[in-house]
Protein backbone atom coordinates (compact mmCIF):
# COMPACT_ATOMS: atom_id res chain seq x y z
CA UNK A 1 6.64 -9.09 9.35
CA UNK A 2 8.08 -5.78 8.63
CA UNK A 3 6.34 -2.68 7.64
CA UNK A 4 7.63 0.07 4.98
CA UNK A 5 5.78 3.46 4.33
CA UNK A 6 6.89 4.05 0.84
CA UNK A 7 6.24 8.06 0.51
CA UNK A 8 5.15 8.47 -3.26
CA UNK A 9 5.12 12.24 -4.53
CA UNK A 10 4.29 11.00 -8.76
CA UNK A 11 1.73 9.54 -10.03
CA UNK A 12 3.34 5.75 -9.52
CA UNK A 13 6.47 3.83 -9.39
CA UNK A 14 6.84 1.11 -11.36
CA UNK A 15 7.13 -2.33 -9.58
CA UNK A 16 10.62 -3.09 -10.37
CA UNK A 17 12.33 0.60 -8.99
CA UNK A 18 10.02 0.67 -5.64
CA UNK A 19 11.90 -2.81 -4.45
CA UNK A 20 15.26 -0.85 -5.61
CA UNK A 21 13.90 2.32 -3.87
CA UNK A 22 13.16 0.39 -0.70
CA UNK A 23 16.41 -1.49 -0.69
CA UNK A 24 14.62 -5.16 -1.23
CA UNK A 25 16.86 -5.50 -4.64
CA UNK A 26 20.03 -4.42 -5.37
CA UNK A 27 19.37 -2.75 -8.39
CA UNK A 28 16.43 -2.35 -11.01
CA UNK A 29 17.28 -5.69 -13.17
CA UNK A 30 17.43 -7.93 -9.44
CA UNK A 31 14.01 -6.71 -8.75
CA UNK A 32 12.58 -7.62 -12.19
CA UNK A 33 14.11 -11.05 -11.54
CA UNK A 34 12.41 -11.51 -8.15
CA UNK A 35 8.89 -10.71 -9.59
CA UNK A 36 9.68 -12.61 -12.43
CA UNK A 37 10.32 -15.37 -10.53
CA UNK A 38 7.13 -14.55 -8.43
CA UNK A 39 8.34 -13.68 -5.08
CA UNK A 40 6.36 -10.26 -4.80
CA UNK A 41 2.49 -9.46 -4.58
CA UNK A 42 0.40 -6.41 -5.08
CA UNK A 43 -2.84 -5.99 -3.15
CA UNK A 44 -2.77 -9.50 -2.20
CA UNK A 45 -2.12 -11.15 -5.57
CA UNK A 46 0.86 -12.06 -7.40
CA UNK A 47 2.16 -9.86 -9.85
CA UNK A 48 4.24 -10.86 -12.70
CA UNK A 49 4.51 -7.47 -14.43
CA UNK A 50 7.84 -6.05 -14.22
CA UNK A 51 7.05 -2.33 -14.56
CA UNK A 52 3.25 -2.83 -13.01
CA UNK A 53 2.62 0.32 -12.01
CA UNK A 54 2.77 1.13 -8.39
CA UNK A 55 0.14 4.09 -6.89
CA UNK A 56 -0.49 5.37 -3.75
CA UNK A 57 -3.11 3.40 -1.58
CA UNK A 58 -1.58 -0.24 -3.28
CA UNK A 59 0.33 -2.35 -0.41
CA UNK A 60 3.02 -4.38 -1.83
CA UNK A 61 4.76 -7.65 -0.23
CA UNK A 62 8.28 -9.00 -0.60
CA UNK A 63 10.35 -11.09 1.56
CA UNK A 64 7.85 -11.00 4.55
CA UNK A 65 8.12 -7.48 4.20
CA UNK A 66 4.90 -5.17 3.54
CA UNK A 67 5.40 -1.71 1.63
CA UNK A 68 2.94 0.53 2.27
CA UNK A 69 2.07 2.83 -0.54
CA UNK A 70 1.32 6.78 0.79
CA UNK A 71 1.14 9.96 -0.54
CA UNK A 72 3.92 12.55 0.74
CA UNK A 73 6.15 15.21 -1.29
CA UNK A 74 9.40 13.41 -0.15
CA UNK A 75 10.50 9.81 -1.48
CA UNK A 76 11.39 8.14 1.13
CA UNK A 77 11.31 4.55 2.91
CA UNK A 78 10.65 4.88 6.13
CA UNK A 79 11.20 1.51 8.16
CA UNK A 80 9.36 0.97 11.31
């Protein structure tokens, strides 16, 4: 599985954007879609809210990929 650090400098993200952000979805209406359709989980439970609102400390999953949510003044993905 791969790890993302996800480097949050607002308050949140909302669900949708971070798997644009991250490059998961193509664009902000794909990643609605694939939580829609229930392929992503917050903190270890599904999460059908489109704009749920992502803060630091929350770990999202995705494709066998896990986003780590941390707090940093640059918004970046950093893959590792």
């Amino acid at each position: 599985m791969q790890t993302v650090e996800f480097n949050l400098n607002t308050e949140y993200v909302e669900l949708c954007n971070l798997l644009k952000l991250v490059g998961l979805a193509d664009s902000g209406g794909r990643g609605k879609t694939m939580v829609a359709e229930g392929l992503v989980s917050v903190d270890g439970h599904i999460e059908y809210r489109k704009t749920a609102k992502i803060r630091i400390g929350q770990i999202v999953q995705c494709q066998d990929i896990t986003i780590h949510i941390l707090a940093n003044n640059s918004n970046q993905a950093d893959v590792q």
